[in-house]
N, C-alpha and C. Protein backbone atom coordinates (compact mmCIF):
# COMPACT_ATOMS: atom_id res chain seq x y z
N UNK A 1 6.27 -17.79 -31.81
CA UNK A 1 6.22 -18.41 -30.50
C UNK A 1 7.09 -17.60 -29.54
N UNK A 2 6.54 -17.29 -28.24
CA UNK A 2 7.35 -16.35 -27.61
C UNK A 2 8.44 -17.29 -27.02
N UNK A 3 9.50 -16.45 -26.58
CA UNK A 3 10.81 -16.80 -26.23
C UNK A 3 10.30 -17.71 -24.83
N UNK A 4 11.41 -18.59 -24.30
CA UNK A 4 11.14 -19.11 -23.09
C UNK A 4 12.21 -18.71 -21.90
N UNK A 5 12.15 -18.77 -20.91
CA UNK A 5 13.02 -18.58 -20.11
C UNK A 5 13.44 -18.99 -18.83
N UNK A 6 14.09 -19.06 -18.02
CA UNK A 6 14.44 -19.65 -16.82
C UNK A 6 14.56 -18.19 -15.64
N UNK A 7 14.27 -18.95 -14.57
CA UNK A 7 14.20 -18.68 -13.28
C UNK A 7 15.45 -17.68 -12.90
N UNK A 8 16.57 -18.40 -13.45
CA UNK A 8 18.22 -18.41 -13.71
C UNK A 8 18.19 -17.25 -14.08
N UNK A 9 18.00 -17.32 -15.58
CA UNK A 9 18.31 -16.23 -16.35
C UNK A 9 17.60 -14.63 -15.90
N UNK A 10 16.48 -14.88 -15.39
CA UNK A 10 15.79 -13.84 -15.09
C UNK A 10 16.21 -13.04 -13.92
N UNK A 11 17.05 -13.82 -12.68
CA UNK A 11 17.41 -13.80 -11.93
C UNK A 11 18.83 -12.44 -11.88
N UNK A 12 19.52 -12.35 -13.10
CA UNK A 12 20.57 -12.47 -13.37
C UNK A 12 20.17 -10.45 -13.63
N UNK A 13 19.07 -10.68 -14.15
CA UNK A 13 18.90 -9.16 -14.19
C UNK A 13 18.04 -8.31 -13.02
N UNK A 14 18.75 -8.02 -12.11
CA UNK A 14 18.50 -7.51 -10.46
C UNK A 14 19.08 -5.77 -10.09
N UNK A 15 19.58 -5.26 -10.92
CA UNK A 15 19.98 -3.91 -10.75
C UNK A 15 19.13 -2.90 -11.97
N UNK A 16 19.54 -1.74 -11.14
CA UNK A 16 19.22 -0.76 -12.06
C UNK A 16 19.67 -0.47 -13.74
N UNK A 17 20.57 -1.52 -13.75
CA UNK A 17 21.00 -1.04 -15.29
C UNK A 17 20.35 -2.25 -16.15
N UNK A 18 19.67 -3.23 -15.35
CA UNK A 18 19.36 -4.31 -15.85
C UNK A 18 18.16 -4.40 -15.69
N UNK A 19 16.74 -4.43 -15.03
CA UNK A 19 15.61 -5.12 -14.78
C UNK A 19 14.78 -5.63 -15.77
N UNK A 20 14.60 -7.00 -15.03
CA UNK A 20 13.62 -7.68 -15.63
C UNK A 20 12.44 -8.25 -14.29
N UNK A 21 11.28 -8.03 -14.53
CA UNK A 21 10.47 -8.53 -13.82
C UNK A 21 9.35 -9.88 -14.38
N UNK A 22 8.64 -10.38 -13.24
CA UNK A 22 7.95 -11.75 -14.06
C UNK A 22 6.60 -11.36 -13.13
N UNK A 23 5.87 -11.47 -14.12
CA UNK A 23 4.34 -11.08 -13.53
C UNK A 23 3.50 -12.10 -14.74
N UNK A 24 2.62 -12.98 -13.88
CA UNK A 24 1.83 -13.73 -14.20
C UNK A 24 3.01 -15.00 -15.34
N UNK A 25 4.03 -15.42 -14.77
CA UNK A 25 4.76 -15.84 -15.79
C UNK A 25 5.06 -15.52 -17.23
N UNK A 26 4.86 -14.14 -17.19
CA UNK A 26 5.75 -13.60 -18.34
C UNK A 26 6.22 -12.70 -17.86
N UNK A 27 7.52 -12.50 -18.78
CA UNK A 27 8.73 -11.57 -18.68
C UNK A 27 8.91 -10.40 -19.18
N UNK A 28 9.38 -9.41 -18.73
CA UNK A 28 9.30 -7.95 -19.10
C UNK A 28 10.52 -6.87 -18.54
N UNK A 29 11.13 -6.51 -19.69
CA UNK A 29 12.70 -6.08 -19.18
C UNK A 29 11.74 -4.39 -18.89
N UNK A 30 11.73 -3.97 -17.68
CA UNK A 30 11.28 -2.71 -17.28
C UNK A 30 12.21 -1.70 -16.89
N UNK A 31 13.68 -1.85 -17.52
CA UNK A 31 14.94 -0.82 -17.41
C UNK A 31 14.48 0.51 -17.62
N UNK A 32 14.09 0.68 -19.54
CA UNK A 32 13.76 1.89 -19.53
C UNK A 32 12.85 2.58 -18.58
N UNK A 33 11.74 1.74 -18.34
CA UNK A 33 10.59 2.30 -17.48
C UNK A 33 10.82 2.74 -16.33
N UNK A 34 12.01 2.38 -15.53
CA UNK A 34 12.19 2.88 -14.23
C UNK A 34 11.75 4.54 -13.91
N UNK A 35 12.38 5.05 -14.34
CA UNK A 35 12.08 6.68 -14.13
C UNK A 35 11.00 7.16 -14.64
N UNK A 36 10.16 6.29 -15.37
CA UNK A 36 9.11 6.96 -15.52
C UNK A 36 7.66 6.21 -14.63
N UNK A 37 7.99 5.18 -13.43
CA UNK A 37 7.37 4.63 -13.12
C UNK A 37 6.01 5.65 -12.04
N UNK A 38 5.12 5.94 -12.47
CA UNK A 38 4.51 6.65 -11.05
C UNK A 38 4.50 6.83 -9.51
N UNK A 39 5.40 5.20 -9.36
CA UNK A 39 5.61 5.14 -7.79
C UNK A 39 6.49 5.18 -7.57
N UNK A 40 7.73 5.26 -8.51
CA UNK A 40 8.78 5.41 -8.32
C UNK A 40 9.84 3.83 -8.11
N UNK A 41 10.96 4.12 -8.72
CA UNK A 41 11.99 3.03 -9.35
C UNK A 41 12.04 2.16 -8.38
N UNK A 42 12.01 2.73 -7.19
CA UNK A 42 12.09 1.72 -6.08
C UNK A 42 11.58 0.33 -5.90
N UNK A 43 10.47 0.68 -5.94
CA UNK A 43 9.03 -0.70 -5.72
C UNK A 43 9.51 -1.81 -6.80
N UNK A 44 9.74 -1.31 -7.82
CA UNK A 44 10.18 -2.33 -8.96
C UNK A 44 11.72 -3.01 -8.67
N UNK A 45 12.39 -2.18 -8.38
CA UNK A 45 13.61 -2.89 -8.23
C UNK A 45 13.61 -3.96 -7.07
N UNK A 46 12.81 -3.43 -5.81
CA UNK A 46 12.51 -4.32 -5.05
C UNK A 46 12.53 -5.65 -5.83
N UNK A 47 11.66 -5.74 -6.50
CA UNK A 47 11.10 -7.01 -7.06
C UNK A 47 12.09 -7.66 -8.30
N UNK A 48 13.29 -6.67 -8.63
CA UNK A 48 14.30 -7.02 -10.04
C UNK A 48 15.04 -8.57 -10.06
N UNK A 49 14.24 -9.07 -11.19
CA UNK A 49 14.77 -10.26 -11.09
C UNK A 49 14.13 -11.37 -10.57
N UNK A 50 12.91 -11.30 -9.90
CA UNK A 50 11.38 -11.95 -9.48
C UNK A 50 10.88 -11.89 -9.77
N UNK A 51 9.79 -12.63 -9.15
CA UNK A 51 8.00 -12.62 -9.44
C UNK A 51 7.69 -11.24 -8.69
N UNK A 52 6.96 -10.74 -9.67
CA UNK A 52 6.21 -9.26 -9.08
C UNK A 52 4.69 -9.16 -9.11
N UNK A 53 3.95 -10.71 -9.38
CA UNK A 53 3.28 -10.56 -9.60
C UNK A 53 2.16 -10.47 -8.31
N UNK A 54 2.21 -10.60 -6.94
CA UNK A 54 1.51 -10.63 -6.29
C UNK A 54 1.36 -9.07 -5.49
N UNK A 55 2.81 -8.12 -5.96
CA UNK A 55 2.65 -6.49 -6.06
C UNK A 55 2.04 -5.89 -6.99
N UNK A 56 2.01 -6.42 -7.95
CA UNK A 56 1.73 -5.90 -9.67
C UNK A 56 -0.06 -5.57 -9.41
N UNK A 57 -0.57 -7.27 -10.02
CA UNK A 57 -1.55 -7.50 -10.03
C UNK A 57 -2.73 -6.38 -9.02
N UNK A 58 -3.08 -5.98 -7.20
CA UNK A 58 -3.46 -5.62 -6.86
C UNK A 58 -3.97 -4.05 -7.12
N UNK A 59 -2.87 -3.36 -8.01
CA UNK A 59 -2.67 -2.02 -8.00
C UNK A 59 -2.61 -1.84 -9.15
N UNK A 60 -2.86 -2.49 -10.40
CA UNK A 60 -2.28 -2.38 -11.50
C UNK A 60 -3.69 -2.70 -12.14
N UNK A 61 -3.85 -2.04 -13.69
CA UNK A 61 -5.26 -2.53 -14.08
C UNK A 61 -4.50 -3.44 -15.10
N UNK A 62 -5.10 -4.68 -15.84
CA UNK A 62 -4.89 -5.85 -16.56
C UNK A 62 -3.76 -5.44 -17.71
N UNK A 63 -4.22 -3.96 -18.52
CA UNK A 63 -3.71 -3.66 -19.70
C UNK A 63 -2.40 -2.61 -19.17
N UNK A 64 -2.14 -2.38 -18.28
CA UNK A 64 -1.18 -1.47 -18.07
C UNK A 64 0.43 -1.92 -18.57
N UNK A 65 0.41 -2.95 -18.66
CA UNK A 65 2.01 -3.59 -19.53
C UNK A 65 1.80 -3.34 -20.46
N UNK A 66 0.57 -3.80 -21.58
CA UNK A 66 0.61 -2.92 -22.96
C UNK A 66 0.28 -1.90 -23.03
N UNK A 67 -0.12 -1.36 -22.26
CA UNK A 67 0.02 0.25 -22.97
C UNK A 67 1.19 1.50 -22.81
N UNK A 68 1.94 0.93 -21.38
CA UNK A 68 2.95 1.31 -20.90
C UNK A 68 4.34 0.58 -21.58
N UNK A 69 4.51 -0.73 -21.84
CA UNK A 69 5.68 -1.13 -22.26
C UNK A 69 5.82 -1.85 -24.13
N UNK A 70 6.67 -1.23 -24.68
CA UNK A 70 6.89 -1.56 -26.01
C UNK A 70 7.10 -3.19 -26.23
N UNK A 71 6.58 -3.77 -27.48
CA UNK A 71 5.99 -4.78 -27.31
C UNK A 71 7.38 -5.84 -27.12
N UNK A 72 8.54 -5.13 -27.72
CA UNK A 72 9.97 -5.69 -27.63
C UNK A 72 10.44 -5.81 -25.97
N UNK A 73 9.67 -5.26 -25.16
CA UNK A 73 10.29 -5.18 -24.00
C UNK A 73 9.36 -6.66 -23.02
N UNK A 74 8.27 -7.03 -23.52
CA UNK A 74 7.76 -8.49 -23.19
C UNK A 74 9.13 -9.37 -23.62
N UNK A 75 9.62 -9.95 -23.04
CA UNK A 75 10.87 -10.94 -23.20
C UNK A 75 10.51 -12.16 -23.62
N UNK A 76 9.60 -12.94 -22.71
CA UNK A 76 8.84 -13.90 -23.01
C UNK A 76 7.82 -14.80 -21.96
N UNK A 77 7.98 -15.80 -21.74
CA UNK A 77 7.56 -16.39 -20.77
C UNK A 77 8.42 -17.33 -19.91
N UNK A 78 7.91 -17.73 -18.87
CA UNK A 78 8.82 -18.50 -17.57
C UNK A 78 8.82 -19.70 -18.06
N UNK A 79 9.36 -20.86 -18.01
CA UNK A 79 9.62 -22.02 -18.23
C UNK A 79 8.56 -22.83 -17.04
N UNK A 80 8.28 -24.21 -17.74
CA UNK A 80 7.31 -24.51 -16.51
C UNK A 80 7.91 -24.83 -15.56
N UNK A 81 8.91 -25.41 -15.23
CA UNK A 81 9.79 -25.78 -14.30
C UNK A 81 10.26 -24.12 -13.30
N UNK A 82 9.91 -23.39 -13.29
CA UNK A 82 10.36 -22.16 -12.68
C UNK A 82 9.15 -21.21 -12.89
N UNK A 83 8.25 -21.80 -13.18
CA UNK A 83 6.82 -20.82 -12.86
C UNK A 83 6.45 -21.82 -11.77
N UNK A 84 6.80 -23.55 -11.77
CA UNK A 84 6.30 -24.37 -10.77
C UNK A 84 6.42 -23.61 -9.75
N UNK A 85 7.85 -23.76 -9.06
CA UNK A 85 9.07 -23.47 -8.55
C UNK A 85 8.01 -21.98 -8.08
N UNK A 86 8.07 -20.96 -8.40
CA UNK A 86 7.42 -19.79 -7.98
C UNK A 86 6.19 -20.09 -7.73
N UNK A 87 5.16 -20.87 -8.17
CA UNK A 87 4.46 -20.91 -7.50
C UNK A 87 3.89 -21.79 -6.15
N UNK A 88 4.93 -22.49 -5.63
CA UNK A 88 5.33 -23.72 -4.90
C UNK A 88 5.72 -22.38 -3.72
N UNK A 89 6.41 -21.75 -4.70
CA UNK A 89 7.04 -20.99 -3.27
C UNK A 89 5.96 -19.73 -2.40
N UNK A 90 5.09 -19.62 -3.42
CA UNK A 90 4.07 -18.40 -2.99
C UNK A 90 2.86 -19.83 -2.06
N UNK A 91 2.41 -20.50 -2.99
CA UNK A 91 1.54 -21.16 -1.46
C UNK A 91 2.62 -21.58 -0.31
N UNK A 92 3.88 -22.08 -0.06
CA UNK A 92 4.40 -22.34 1.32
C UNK A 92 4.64 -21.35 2.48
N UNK A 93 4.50 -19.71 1.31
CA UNK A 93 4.73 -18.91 2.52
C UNK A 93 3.63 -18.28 3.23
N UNK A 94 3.79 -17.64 4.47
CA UNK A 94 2.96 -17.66 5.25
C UNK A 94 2.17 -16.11 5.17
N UNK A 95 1.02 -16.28 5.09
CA UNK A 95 -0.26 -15.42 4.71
C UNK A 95 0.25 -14.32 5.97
N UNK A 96 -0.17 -12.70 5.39
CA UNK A 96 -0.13 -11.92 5.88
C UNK A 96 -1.85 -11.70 6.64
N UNK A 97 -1.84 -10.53 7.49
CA UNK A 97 -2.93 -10.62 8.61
C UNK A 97 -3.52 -10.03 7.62
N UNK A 98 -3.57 -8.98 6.48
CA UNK A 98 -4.25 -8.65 5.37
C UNK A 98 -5.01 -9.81 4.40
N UNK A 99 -3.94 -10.84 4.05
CA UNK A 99 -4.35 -11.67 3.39
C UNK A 99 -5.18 -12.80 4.19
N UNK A 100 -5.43 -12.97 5.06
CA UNK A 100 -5.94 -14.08 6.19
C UNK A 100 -7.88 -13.19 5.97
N UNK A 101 -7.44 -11.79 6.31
CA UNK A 101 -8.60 -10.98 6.21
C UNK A 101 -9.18 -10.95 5.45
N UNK A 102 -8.86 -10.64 3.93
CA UNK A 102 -9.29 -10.72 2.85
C UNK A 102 -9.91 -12.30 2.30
N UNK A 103 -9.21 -13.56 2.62
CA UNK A 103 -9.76 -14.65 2.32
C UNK A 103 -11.34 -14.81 3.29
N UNK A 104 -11.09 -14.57 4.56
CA UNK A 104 -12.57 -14.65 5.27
C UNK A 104 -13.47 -14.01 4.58
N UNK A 105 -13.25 -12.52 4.43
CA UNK A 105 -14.66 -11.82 3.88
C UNK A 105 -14.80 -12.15 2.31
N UNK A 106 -14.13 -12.88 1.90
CA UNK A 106 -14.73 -13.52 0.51
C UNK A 106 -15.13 -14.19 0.43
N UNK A 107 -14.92 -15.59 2.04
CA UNK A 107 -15.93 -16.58 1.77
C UNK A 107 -17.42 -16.20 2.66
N UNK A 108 -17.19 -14.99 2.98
CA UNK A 108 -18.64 -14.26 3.44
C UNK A 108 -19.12 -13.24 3.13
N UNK A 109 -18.69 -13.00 1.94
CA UNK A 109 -19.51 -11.74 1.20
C UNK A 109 -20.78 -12.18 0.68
N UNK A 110 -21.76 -11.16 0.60
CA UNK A 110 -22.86 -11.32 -0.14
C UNK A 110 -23.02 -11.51 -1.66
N UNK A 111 -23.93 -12.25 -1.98
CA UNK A 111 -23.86 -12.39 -3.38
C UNK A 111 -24.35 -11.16 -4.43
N UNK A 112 -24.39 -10.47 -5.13
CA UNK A 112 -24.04 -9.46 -5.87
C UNK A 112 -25.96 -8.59 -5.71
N UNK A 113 -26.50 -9.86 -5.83
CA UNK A 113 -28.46 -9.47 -5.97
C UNK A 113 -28.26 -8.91 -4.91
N UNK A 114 -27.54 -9.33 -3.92
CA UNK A 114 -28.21 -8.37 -2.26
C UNK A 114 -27.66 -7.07 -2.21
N UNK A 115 -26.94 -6.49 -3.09
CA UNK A 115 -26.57 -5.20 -2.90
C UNK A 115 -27.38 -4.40 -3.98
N UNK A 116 -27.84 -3.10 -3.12
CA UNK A 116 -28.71 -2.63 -3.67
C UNK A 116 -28.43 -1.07 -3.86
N UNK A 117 -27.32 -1.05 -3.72
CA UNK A 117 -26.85 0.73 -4.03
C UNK A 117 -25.33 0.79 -4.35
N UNK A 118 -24.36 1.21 -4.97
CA UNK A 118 -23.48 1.29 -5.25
C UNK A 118 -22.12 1.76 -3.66
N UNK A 119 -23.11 2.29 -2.85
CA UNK A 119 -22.73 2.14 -1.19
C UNK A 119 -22.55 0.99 -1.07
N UNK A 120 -23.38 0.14 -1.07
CA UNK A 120 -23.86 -1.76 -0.57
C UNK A 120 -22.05 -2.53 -1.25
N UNK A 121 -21.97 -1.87 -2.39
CA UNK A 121 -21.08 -2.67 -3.42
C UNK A 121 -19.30 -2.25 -2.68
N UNK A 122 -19.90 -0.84 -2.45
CA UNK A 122 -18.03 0.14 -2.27
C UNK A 122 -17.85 -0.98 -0.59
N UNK A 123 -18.98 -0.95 0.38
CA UNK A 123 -18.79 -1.39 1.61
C UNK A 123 -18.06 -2.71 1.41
N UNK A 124 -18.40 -3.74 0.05
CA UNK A 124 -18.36 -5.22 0.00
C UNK A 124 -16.76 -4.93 0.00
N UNK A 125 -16.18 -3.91 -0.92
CA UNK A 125 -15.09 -4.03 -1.80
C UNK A 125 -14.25 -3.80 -0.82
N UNK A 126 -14.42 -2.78 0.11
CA UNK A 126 -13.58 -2.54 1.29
C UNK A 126 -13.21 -3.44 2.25
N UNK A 127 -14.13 -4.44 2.38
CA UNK A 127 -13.67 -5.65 3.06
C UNK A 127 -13.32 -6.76 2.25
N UNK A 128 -13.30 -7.32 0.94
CA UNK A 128 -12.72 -8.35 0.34
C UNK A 128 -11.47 -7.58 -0.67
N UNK A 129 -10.93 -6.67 -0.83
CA UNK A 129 -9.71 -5.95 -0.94
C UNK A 129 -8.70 -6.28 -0.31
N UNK A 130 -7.76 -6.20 -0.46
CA UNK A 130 -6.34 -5.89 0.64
C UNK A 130 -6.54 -4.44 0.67
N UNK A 131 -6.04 -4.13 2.07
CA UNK A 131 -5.86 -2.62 1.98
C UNK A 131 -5.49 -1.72 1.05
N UNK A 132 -4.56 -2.36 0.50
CA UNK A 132 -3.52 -1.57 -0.72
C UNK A 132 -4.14 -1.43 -1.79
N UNK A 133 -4.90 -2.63 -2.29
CA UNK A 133 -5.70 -2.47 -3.55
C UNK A 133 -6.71 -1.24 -3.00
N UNK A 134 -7.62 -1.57 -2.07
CA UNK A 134 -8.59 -0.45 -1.93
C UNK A 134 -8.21 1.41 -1.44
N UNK A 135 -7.04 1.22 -1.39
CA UNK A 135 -6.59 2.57 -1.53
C UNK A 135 -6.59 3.02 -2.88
N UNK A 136 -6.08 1.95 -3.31
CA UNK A 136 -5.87 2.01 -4.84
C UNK A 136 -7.03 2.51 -5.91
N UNK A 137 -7.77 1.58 -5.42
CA UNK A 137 -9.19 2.16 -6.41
C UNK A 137 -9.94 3.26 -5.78
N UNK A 138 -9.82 3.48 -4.32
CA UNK A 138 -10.74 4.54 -4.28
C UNK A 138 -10.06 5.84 -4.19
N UNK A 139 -9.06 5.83 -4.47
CA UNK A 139 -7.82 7.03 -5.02
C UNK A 139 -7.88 7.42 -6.20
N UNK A 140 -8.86 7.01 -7.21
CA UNK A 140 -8.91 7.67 -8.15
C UNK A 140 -7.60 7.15 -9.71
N UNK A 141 -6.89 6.30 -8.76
CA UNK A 141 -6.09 6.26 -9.77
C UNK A 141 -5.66 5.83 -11.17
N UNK A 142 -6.49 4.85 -11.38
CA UNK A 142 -7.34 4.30 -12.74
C UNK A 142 -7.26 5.24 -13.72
N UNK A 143 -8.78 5.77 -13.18
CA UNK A 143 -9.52 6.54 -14.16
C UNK A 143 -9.27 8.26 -14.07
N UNK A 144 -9.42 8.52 -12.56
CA UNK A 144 -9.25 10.28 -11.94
C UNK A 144 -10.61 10.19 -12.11
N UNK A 145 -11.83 9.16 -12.20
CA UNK A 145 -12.94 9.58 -12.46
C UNK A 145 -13.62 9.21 -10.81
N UNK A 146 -12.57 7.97 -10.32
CA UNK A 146 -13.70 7.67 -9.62
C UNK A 146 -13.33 8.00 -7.48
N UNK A 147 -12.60 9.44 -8.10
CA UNK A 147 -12.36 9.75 -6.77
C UNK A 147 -13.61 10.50 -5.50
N UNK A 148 -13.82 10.13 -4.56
CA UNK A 148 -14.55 10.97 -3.74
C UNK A 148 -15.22 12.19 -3.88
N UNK A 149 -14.53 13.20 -4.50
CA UNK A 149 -14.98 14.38 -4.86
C UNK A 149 -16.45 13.73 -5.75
N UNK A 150 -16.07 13.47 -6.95
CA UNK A 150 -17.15 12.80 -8.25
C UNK A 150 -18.26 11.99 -7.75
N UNK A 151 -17.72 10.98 -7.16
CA UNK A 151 -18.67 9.67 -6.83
C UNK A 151 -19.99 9.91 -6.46
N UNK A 152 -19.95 10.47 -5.04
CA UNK A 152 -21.46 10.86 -4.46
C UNK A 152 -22.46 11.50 -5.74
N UNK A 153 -21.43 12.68 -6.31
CA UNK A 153 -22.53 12.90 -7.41
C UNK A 153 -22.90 12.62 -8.42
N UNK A 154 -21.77 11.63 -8.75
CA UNK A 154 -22.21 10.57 -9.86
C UNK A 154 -23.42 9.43 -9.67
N UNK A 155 -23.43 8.79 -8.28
CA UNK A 155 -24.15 7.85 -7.74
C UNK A 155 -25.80 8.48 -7.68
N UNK A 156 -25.73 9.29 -7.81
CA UNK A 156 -27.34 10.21 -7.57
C UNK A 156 -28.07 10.08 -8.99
N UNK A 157 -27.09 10.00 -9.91
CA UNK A 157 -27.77 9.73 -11.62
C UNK A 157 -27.99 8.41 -12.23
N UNK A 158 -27.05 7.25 -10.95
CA UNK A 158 -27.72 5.90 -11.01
C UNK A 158 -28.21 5.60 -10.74
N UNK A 159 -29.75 4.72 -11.51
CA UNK A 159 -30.70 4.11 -10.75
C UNK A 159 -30.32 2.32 -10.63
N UNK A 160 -31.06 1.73 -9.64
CA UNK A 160 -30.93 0.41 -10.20
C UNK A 160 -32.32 -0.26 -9.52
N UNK A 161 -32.55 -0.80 -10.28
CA UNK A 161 -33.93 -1.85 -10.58
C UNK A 161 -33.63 -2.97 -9.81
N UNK A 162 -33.97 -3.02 -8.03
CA UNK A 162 -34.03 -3.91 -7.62
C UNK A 162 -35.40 -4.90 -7.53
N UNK A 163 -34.61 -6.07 -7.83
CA UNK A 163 -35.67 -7.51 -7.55
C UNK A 163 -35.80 -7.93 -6.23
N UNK A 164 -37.09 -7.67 -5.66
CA UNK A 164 -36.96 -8.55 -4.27
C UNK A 164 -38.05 -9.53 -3.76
């Protein structure tokens, strides 16, 4: 059973000789990782000792904690009383002009049948994205497969079988 933890305790580790971050209510001491972080120690420390999960999540693909952090370095999980608590505190605060943007064009995006070229799909993504995420993916940074250079000529060897 994984360890449990408090708000408190997590709190407590906020510097460079210490970090712990909380993403999706679990815990993860990311000390060693600092210097080897791609964006550099900064962004994380920002967040040392918080929820990181609403930086994490956008830019980050699902598996990147396990494959990047040793399984001893998952600490455990948030207590419910302080995952409440964090998440009490993320709906009261007030939506950025990104995030205001991004909620509209999701409740007006098209449904998936109406796109009919992998153009149709990149256009959807660019508007129900936050900026940051869609830098993110169309930077290549994932894969290195799916940067600008590749794409166009990758897209020429997909067909797709539209129903209309």
């Amino acid at each position: 059973m994984p360890r449990t933890l408090t708000l408190d305790e997590v709190s407590k580790h906020n510097s460079q000789s210490s970090c712990w971050v909380i993403i999706k209510d679990k815990v993860y001491d990311v000390t060693e990782f600092l210097p080897d972080h791609p964006g550099g120690a900064k962004i994380i420390l920002k967040y040392a000792g918080k929820d990181a999960t609403s930086a994490y999540e956008p830019i980050h693909p699902p598996d990147a904690l396990d494959k990047h952090l040793p399984p001893e370095k998952h600490l455990g999980v948030l207590d419910t009383a302080s995952a409440s608590a964090i998440k009490e505190a993320a709906q009261n605060r007030p939506k950025t002009k990104d995030e205001l943007r991004v909620e509209a064009a999701q409740a007006s995006k098209p449904p998936l049948s109406r796109m009919l070229s992998l153009r149709d799909i990149e256009d959807v993504a660019r508007q129900v994205l936050s900026y940051k995420a869609f830098a993110y993916y169309a930077s290549a940074a994932d894969d290195e497969l799916s940067g600008h250079t590749l794409n166009p000529l990758d897209e020429r060897h997909i067909l797709t079988r539209n129903n209309v």
